[in-house]
Protein backbone atom coordinates (compact mmCIF):
# COMPACT_ATOMS: atom_id res chain seq x y z
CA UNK A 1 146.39 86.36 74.27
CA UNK A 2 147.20 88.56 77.00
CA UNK A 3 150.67 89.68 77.14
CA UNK A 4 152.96 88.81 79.67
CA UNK A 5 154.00 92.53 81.34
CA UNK A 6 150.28 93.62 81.11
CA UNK A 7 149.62 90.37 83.56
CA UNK A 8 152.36 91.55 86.07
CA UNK A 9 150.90 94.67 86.59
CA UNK A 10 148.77 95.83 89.38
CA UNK A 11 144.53 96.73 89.16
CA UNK A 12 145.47 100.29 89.52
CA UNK A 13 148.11 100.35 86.84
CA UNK A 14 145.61 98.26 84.86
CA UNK A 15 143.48 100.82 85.38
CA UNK A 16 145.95 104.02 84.29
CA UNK A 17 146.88 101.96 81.29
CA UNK A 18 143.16 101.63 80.19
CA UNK A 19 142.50 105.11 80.41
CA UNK A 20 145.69 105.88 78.08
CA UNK A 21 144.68 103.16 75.71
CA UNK A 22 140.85 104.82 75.80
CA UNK A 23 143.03 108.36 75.12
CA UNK A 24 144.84 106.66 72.32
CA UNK A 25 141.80 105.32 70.58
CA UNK A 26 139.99 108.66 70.79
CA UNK A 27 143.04 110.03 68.99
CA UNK A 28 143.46 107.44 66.85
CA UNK A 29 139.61 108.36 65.60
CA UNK A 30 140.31 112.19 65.20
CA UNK A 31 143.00 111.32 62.66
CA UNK A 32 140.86 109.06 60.73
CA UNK A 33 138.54 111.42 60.10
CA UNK A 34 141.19 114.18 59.92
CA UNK A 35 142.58 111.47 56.91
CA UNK A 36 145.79 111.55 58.68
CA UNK A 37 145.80 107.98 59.77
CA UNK A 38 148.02 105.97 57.43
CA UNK A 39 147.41 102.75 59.34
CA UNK A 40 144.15 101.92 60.03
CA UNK A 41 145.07 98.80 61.39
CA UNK A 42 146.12 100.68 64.75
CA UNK A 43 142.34 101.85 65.41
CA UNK A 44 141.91 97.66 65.62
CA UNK A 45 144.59 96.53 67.86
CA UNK A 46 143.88 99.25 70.05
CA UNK A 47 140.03 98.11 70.30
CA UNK A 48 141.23 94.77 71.07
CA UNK A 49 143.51 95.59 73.87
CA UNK A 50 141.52 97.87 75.82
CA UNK A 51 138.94 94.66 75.61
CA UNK A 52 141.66 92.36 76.97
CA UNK A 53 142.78 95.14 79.76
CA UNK A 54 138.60 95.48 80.81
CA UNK A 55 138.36 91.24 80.10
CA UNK A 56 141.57 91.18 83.21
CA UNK A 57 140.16 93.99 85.42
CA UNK A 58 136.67 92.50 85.15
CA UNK A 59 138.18 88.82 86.23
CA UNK A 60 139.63 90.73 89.51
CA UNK A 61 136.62 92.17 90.06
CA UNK A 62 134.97 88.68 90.13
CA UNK A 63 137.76 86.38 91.88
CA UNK A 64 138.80 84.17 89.57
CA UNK A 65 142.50 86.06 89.47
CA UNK A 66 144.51 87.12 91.98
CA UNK A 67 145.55 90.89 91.72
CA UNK A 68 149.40 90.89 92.25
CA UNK A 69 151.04 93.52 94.99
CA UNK A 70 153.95 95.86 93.98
């Protein structure tokens, strides 16, 4: 389920927030192999929201949301 303040943001902030999530991931990844992680876990969640942020953008591209104005 999508969270609640990710849907009340607008496609460009969608957008900014997918690129830090991508940033996050990559870093995530260094630290892994780095064996600095301690949670692996992370590496997961992230993975699943940047597919819930493209899932959103990808349903504004296509009509079947409304992109809310700030």
């Amino acid at each position: 389920m999508i969270a609640e303040d990710v849907l009340d943001l607008s496609v460009e902030e969608l957008r900014n927030e997918l690129k830090e999530r991508q940033k996050a991931l990559t870093n995530l990844r260094f630290q892994k192999a780095l064996q600095q992680l301690e949670n692996t876990d992370e590496i997961t969640k992230t993975r699943r929201s940047i597919a819930q942020l493209k899932t959103l953008l990808r349903e504004y591209e296509l009509g079947r949301r409304e992109a809310r104005k700030k």
